[in-house]
C-alpha atoms as a PDB file:
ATOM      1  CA  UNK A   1     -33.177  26.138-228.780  1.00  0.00           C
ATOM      2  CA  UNK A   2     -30.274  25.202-231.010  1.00  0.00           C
ATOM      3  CA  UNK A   3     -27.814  25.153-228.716  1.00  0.00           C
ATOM      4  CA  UNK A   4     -25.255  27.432-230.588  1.00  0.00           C
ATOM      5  CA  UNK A   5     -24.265  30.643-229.631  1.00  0.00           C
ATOM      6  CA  UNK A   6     -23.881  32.224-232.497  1.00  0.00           C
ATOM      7  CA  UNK A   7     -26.970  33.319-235.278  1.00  0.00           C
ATOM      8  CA  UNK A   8     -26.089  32.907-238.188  1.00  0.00           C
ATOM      9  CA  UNK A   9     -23.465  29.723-239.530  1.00  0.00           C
ATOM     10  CA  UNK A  10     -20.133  29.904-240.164  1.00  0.00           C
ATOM     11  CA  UNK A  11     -19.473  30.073-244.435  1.00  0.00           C
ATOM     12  CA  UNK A  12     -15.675  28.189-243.227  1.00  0.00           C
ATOM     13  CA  UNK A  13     -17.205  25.067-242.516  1.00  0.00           C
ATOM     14  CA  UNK A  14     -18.092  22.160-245.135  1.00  0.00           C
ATOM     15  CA  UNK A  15     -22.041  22.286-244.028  1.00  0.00           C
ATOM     16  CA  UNK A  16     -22.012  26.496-244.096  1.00  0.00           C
ATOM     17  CA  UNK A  17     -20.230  27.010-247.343  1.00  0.00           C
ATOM     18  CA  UNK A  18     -22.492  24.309-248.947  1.00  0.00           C
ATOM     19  CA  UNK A  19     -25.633  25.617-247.861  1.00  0.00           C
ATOM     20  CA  UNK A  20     -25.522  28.990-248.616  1.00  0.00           C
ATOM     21  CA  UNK A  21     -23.419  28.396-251.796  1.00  0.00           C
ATOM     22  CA  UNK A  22     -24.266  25.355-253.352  1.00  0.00           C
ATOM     23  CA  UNK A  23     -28.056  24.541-253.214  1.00  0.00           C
ATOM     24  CA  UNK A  24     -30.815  25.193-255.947  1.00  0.00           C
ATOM     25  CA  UNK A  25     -32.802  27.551-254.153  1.00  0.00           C
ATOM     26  CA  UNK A  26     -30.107  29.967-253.132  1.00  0.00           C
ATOM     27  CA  UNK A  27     -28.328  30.014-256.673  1.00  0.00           C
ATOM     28  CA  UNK A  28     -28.867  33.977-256.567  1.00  0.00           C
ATOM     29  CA  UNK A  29     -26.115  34.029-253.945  1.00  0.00           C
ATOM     30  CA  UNK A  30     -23.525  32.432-255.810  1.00  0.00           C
ATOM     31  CA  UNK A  31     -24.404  34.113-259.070  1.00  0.00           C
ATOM     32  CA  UNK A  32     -24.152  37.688-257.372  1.00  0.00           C
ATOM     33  CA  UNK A  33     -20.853  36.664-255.595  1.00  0.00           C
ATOM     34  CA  UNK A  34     -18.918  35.458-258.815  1.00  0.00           C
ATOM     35  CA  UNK A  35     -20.460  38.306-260.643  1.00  0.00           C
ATOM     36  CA  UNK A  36     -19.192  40.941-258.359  1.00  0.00           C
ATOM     37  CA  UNK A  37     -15.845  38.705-258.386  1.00  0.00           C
ATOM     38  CA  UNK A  38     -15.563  38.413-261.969  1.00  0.00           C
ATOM     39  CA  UNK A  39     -17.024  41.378-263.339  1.00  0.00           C
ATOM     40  CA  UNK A  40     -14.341  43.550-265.106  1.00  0.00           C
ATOM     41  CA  UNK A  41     -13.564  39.745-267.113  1.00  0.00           C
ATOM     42  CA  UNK A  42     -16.377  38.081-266.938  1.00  0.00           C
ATOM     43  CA  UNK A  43     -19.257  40.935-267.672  1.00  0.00           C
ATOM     44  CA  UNK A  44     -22.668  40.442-266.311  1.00  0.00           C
ATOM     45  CA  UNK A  45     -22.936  35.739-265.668  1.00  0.00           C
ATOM     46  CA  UNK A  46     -26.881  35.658-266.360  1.00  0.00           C
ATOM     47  CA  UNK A  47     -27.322  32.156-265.320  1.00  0.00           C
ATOM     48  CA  UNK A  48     -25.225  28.969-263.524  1.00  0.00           C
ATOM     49  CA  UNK A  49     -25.962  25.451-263.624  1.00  0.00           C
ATOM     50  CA  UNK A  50     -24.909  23.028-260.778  1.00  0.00           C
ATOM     51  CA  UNK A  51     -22.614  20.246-261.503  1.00  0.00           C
ATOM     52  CA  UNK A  52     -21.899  16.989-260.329  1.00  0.00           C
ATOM     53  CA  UNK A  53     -18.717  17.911-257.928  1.00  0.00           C
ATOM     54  CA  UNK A  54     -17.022  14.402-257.805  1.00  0.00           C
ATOM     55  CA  UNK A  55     -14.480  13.714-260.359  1.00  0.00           C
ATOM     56  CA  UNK A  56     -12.432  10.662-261.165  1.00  0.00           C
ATOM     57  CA  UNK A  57      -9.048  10.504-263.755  1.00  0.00           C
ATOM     58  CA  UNK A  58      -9.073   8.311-266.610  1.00  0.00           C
ATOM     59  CA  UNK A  59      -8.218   5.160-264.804  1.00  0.00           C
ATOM     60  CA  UNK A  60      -9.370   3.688-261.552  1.00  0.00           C
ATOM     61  CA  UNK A  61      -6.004   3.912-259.907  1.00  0.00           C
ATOM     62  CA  UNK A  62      -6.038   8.175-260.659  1.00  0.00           C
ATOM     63  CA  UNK A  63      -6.663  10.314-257.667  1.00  0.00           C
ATOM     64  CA  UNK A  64     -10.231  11.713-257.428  1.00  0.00           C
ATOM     65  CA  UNK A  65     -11.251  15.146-257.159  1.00  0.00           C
ATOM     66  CA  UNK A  66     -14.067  16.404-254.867  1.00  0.00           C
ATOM     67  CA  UNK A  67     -15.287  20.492-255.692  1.00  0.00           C
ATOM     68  CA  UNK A  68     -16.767  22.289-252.940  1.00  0.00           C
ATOM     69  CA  UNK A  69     -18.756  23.798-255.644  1.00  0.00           C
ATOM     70  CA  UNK A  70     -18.676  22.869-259.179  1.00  0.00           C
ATOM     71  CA  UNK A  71     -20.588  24.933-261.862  1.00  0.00           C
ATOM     72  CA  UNK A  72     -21.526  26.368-265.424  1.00  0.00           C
ATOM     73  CA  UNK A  73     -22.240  29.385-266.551  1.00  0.00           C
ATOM     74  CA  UNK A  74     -24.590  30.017-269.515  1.00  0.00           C
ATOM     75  CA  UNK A  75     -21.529  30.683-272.002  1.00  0.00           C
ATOM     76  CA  UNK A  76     -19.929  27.174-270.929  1.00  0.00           C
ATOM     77  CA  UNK A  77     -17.329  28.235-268.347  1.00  0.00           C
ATOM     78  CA  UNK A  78     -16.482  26.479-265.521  1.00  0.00           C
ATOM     79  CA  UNK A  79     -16.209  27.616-261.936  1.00  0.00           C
ATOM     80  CA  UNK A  80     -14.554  25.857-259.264  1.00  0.00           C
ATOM     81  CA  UNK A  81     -15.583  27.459-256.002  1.00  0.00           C
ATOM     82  CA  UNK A  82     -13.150  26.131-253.238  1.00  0.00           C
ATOM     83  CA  UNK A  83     -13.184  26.906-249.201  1.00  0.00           C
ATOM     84  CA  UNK A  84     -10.193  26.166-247.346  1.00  0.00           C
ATOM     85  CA  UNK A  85      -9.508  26.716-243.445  1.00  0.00           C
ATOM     86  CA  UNK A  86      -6.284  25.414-242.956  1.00  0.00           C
ATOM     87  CA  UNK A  87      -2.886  25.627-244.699  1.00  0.00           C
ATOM     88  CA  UNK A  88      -2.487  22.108-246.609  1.00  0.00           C
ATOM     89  CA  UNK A  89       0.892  20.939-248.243  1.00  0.00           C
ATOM     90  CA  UNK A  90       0.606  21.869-252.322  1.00  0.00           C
ATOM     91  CA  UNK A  91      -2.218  23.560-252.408  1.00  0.00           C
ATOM     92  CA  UNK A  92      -1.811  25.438-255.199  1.00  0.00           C
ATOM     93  CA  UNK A  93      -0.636  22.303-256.705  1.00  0.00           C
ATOM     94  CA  UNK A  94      -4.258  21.050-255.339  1.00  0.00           C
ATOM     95  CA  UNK A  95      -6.237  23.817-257.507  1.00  0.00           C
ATOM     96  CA  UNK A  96      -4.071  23.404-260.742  1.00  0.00           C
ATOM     97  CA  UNK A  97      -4.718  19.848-260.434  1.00  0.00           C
ATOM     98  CA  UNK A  98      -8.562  20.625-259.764  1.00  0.00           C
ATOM     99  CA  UNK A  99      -8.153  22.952-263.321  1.00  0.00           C
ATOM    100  CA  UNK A 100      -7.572  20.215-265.404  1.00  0.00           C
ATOM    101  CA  UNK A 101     -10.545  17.779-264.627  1.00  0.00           C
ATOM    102  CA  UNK A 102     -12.818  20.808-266.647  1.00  0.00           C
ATOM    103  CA  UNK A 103     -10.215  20.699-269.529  1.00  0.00           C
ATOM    104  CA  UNK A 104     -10.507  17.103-269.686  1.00  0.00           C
ATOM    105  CA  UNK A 105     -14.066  17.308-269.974  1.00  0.00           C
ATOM    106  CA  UNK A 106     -14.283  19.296-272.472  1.00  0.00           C
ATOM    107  CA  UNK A 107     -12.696  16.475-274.668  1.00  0.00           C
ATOM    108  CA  UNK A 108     -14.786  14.196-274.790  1.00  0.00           C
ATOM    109  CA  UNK A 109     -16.773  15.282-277.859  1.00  0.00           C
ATOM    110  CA  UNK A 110     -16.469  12.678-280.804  1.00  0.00           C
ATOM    111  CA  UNK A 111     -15.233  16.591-282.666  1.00  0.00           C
ATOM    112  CA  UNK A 112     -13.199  18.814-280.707  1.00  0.00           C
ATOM    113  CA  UNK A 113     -10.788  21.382-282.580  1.00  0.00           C
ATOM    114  CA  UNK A 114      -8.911  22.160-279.292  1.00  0.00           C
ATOM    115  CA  UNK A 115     -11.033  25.197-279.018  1.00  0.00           C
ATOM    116  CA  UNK A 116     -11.492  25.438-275.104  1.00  0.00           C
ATOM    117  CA  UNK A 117     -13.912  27.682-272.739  1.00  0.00           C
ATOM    118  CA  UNK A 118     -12.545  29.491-269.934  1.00  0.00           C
ATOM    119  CA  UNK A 119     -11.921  27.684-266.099  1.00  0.00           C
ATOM    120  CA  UNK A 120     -11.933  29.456-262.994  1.00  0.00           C
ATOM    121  CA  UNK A 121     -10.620  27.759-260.086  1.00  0.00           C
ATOM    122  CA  UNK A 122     -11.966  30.668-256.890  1.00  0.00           C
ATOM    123  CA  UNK A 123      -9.640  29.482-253.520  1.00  0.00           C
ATOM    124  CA  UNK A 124     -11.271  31.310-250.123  1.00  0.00           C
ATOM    125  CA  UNK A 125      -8.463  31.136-247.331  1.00  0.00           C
ATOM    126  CA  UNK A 126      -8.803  31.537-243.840  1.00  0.00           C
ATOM    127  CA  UNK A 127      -5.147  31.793-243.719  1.00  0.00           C
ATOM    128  CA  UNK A 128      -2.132  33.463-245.373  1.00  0.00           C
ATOM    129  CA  UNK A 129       0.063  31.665-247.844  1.00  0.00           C
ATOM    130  CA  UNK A 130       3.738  32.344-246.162  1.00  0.00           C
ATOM    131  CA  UNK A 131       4.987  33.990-248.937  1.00  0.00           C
ATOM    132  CA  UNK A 132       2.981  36.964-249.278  1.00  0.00           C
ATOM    133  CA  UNK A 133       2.634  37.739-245.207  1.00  0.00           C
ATOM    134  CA  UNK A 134       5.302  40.608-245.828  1.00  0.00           C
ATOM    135  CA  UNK A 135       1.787  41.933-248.278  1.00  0.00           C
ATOM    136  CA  UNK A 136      -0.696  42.363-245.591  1.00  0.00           C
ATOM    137  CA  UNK A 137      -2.825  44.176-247.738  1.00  0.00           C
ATOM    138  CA  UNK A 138      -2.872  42.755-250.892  1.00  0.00           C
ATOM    139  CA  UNK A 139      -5.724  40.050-250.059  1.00  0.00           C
ATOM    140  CA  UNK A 140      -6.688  39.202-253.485  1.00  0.00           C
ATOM    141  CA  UNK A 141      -4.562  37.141-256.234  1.00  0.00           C
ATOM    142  CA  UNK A 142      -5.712  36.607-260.024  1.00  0.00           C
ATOM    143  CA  UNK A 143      -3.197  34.263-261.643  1.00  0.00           C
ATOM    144  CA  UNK A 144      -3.305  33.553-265.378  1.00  0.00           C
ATOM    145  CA  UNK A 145      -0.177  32.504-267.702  1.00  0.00           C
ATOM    146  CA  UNK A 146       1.622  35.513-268.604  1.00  0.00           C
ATOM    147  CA  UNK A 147       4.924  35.750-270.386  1.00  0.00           C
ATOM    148  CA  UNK A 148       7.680  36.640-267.931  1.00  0.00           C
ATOM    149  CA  UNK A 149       9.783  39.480-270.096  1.00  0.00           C
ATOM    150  CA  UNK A 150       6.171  41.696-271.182  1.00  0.00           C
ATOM    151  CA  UNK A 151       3.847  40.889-268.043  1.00  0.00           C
ATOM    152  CA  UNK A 152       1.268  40.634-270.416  1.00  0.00           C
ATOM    153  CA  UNK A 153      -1.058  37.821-270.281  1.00  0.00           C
ATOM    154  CA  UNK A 154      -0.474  34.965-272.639  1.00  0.00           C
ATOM    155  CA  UNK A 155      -3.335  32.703-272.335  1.00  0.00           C
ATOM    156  CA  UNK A 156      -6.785  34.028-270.294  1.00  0.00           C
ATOM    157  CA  UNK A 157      -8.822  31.002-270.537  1.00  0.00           C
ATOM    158  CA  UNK A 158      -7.467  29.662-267.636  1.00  0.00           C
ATOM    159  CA  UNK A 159      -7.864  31.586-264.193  1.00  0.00           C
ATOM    160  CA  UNK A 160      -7.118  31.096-260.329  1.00  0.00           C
ATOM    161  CA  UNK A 161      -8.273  33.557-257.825  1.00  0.00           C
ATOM    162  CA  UNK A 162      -7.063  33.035-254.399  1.00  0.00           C
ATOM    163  CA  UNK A 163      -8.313  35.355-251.911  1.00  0.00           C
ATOM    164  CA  UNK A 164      -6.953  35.178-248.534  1.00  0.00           C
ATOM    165  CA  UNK A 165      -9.470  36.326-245.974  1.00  0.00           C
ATOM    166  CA  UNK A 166      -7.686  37.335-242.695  1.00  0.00           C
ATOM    167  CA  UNK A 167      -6.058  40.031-244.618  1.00  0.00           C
ATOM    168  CA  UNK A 168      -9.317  41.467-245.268  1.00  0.00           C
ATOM    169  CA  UNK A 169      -9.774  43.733-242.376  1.00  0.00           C
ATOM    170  CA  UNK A 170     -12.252  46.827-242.897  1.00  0.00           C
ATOM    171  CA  UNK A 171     -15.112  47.424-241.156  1.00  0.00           C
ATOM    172  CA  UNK A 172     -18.775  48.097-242.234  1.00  0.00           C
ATOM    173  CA  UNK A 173     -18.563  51.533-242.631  1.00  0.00           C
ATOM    174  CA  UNK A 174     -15.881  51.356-244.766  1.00  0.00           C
ATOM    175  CA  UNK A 175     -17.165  49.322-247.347  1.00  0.00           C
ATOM    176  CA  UNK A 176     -17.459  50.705-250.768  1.00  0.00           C
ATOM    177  CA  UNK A 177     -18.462  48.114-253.419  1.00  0.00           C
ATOM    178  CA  UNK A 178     -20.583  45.048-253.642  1.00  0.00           C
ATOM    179  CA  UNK A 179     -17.693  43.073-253.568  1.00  0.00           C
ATOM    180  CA  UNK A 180     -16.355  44.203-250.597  1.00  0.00           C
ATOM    181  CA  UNK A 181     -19.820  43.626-248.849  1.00  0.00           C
ATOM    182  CA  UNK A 182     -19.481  39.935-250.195  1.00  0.00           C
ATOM    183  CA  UNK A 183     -16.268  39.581-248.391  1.00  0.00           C
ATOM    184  CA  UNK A 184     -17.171  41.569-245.101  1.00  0.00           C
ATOM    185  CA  UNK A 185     -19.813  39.195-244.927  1.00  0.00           C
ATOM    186  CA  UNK A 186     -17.310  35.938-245.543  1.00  0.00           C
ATOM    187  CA  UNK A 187     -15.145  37.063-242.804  1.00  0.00           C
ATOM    188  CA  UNK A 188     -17.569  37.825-240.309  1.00  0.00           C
ATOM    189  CA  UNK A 189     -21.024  36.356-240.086  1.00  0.00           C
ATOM    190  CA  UNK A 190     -21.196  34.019-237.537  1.00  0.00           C
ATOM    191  CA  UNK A 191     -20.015  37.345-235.313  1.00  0.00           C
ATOM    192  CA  UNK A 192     -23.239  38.805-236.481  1.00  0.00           C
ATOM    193  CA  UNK A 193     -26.452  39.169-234.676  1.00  0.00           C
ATOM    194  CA  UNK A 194     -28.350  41.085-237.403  1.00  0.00           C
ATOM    195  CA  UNK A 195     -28.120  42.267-240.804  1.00  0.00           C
ATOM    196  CA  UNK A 196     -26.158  45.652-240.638  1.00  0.00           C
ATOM    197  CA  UNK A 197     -27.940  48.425-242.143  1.00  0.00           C
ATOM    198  CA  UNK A 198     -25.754  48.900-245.030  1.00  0.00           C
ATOM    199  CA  UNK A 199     -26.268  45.096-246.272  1.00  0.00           C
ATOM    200  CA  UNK A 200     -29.962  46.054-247.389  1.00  0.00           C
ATOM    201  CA  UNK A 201     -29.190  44.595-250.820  1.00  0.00           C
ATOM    202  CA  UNK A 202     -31.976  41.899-251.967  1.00  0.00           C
ATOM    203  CA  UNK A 203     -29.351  39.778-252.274  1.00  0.00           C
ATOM    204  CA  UNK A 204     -27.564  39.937-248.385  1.00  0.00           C
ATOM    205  CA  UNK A 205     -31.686  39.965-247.339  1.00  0.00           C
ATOM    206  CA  UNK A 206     -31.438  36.409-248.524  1.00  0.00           C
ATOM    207  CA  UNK A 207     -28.193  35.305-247.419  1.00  0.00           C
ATOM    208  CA  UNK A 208     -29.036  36.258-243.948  1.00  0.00           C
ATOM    209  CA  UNK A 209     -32.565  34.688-244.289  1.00  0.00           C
ATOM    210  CA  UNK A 210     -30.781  31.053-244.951  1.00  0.00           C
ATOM    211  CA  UNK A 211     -28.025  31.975-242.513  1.00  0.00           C
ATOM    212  CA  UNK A 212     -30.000  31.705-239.620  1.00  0.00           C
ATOM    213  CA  UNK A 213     -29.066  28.581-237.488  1.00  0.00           C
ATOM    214  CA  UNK A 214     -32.358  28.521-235.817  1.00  0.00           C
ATOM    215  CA  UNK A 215     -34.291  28.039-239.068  1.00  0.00           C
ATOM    216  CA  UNK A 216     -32.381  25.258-239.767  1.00  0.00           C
ATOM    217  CA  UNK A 217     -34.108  21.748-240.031  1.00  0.00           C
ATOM    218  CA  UNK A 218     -33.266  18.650-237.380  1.00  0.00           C
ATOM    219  CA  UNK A 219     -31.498  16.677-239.813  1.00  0.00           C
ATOM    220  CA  UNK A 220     -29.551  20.284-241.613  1.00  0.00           C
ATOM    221  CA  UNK A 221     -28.486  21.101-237.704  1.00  0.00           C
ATOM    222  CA  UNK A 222     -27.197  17.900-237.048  1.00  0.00           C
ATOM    223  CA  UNK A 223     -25.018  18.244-240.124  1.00  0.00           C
ATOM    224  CA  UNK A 224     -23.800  21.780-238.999  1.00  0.00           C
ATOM    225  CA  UNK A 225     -23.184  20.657-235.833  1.00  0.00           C
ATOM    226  CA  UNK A 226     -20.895  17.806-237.066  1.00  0.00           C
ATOM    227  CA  UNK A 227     -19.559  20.565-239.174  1.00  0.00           C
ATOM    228  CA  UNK A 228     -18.888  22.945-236.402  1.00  0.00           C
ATOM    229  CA  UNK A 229     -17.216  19.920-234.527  1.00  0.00           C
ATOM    230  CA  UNK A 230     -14.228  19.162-237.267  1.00  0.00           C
ATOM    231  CA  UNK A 231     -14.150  22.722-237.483  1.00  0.00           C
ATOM    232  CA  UNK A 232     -13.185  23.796-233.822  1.00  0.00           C
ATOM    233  CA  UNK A 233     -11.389  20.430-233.406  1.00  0.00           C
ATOM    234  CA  UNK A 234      -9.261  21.778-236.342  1.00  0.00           C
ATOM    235  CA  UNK A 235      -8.847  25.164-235.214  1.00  0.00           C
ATOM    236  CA  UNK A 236      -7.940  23.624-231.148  1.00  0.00           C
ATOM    237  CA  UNK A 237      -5.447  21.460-232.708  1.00  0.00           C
ATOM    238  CA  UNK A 238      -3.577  24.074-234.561  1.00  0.00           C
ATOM    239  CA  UNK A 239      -3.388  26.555-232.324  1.00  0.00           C
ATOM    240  CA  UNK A 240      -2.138  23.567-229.646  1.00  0.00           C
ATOM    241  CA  UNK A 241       0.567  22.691-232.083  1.00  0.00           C
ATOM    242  CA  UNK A 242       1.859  25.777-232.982  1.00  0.00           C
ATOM    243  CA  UNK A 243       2.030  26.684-229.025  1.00  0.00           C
ATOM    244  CA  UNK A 244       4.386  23.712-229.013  1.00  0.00           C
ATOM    245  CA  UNK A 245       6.392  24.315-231.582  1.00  0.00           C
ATOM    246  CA  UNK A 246       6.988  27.844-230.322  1.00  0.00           C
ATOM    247  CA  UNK A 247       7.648  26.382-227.187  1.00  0.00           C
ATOM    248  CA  UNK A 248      10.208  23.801-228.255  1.00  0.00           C
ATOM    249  CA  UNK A 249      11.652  26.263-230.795  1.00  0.00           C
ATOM    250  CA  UNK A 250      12.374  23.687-233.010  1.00  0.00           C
ATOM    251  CA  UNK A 251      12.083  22.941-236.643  1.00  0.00           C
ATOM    252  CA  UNK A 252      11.445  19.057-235.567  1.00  0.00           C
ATOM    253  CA  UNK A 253       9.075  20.134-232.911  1.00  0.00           C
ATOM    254  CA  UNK A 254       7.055  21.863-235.648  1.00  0.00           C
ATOM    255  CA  UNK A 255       7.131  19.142-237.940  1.00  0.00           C
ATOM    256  CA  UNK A 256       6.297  16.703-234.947  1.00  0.00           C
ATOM    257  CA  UNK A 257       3.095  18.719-234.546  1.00  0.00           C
ATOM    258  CA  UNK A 258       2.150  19.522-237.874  1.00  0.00           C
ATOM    259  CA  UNK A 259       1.975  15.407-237.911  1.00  0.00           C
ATOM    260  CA  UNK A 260      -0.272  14.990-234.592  1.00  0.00           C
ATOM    261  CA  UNK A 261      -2.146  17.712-235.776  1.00  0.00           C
ATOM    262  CA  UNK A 262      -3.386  15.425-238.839  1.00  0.00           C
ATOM    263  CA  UNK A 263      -3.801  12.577-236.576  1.00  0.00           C
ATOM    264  CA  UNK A 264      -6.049  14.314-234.147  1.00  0.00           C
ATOM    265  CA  UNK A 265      -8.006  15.373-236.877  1.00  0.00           C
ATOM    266  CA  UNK A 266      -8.264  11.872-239.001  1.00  0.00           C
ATOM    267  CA  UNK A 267      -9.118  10.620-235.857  1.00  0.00           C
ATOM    268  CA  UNK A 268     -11.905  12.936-234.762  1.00  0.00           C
ATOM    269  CA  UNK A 269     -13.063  13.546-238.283  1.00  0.00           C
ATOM    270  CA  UNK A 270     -13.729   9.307-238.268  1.00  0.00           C
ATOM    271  CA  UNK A 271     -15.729   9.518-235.212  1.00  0.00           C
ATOM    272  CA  UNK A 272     -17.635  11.854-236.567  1.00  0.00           C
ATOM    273  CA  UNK A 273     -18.401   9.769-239.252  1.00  0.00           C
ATOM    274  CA  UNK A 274     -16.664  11.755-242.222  1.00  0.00           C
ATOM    275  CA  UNK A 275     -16.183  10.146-245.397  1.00  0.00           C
ATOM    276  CA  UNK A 276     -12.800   9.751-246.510  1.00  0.00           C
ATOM    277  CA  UNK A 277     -12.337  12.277-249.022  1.00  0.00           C
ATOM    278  CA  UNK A 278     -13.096  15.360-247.217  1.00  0.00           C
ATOM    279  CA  UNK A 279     -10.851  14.103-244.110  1.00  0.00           C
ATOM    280  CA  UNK A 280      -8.187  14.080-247.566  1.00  0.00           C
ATOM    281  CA  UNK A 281      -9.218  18.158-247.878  1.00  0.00           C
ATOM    282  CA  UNK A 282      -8.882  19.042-244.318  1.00  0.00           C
ATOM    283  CA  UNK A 283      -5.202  17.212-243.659  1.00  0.00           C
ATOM    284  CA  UNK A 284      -3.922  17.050-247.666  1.00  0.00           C
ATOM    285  CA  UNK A 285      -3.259  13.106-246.527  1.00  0.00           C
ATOM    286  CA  UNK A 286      -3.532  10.352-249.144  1.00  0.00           C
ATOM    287  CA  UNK A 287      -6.230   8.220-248.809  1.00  0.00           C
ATOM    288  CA  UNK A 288      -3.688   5.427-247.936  1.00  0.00           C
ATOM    289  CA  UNK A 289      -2.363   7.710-245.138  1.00  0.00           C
ATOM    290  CA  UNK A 290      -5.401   8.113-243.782  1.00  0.00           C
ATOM    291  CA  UNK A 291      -6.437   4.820-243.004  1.00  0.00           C
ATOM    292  CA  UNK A 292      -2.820   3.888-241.933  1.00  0.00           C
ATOM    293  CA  UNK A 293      -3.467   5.970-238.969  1.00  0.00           C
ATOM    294  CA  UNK A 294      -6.830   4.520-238.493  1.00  0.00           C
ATOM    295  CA  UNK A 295      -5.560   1.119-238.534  1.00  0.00           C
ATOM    296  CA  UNK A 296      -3.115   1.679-235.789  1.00  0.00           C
ATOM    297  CA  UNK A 297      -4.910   2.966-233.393  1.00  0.00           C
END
């Protein structure tokens, strides 16, 4: 018995997004995912390579950088693969700041003639940025410079994708491409309690195969489980929060809970025993925030 209800994890947490995404042996996932992502730019990605996912600026005092998944393809691009459940102050800010740690990288050769491969920095939402909620069905956002007058794209080497999940409502008989599968599958697996017949693809036989909670080892489920924890403790405290906001009606009510809302979460994500930097992703605190409101309680 594992104890959870549901059969298959949820992709929205740290340890569910990580494990089906990010490990050597299920590489296939990830490669079919950005490929049916990135196809009409990208072509057919033959092979990724894991990279280290912690980055640090050039000096010790610069903010560091932590990837949900960081990797290469076989032409020397860089994907960022990012999984986000709440709203967070900046974010976009967050993934253009993410964007430049792969520039800087590619400096460091003794001879560089500014000559640059491409970045991709992938965002998946559970949420709705506010200003495109009067778009509910425009769920998907590729971002590149463009020149303002023409539309036309000025520089293509350097690409965000944001794609924001809850808008992604239809069902599994009206799927029509691969990539649609991927994302029916984002949005609902840990609903699941089989593989639906039209996910027969190798690649979805796999996913579901790793999915499963109760093949899970003692030490991966106690990881989950800690994941699941900071996950519904997030989810509780935002849907408490907003219910007082609404209530109060107030702009300062809001903001009041907006700010308990991080502290509940600092606080539970600490007993938990969560490092630091990924309380940092889940509030969009400093670091020096963070332990401000661990010191006074």
């Amino acid at each position: 018995m594992t104890g959870f209800e549901e059969k298959y994890i949820n992709p929205f947490t740290d340890f569910g997004f990580k494990k089906l995404f990010g490990e050597e042996p299920n590489k296939d996932l990830l490669l079919d995912f950005l490929n049916e992502l990135l196809k009409e730019k990208e072509g057919n990605i033959k092979s990724i390579t894991y990279l280290k996912n912690e980055h640090v600026g050039r000096l010790e005092s610069d903010r560091r950088a932590i990837f949900d998944i960081y990797c290469e393809n076989e032409k020397g691009e860089k994907f960022i693969v990012e999984i986000q459940k709440t709203k967070q102050n900046f974010f976009k800010d967050r993934t253009v700041y993410y964007s430049t740690f792969p520039i800087q990288e590619q400096a460091k050769k003794l001879t560089w003639d500014f000559s640059l491969k491409g970045v991709y920095t992938i965002a998946i939402l559970d949420f709705i940025f506010d200003e495109n909620k009067n778009n509910p069905d425009k769920y998907r956002y590729d971002v590149m410079l463009t020149d303002i007058e023409t539309k036309e794209v000025f520089y293509d080497k350097l690409t965000f994708i944001y794609l924001e999940m809850p808008k992604f409502n239809k069902t599994i008989d009206e799927l029509e491409t691969q990539f649609e599968k991927w994302l029916y599958v984002l949005r609902n697996l840990p609903n699941l309690q089989k593989r639906p017949d039209k996910l027969q693809e190798k690649v979805f036989a796999h996913l579901f195969e790793v999915a499963e909670v109760a093949k899970l080892s003692k030490k991966e489920l106690m990881y989950y489980e800690d994941s699941m924890k900071v996950y519904r403790d997030l989810e509780n405290s935002l849907e408490t929060k907003y219910m007082e906001g609404k209530l109060e009606g107030k702009a300062e009510g809001i903001e009041q809970g907006i700010e308990q809302k991080n502290i509940d979460i600092v606080l539970n994500s600490f007993k938990l025993g969560l490092d630091i930097s990924i309380i940092q992703k889940l509030t969009g605190l400093t670091e020096e925030e963070i332990k401000r409101i661990l010191e006074e309680q």
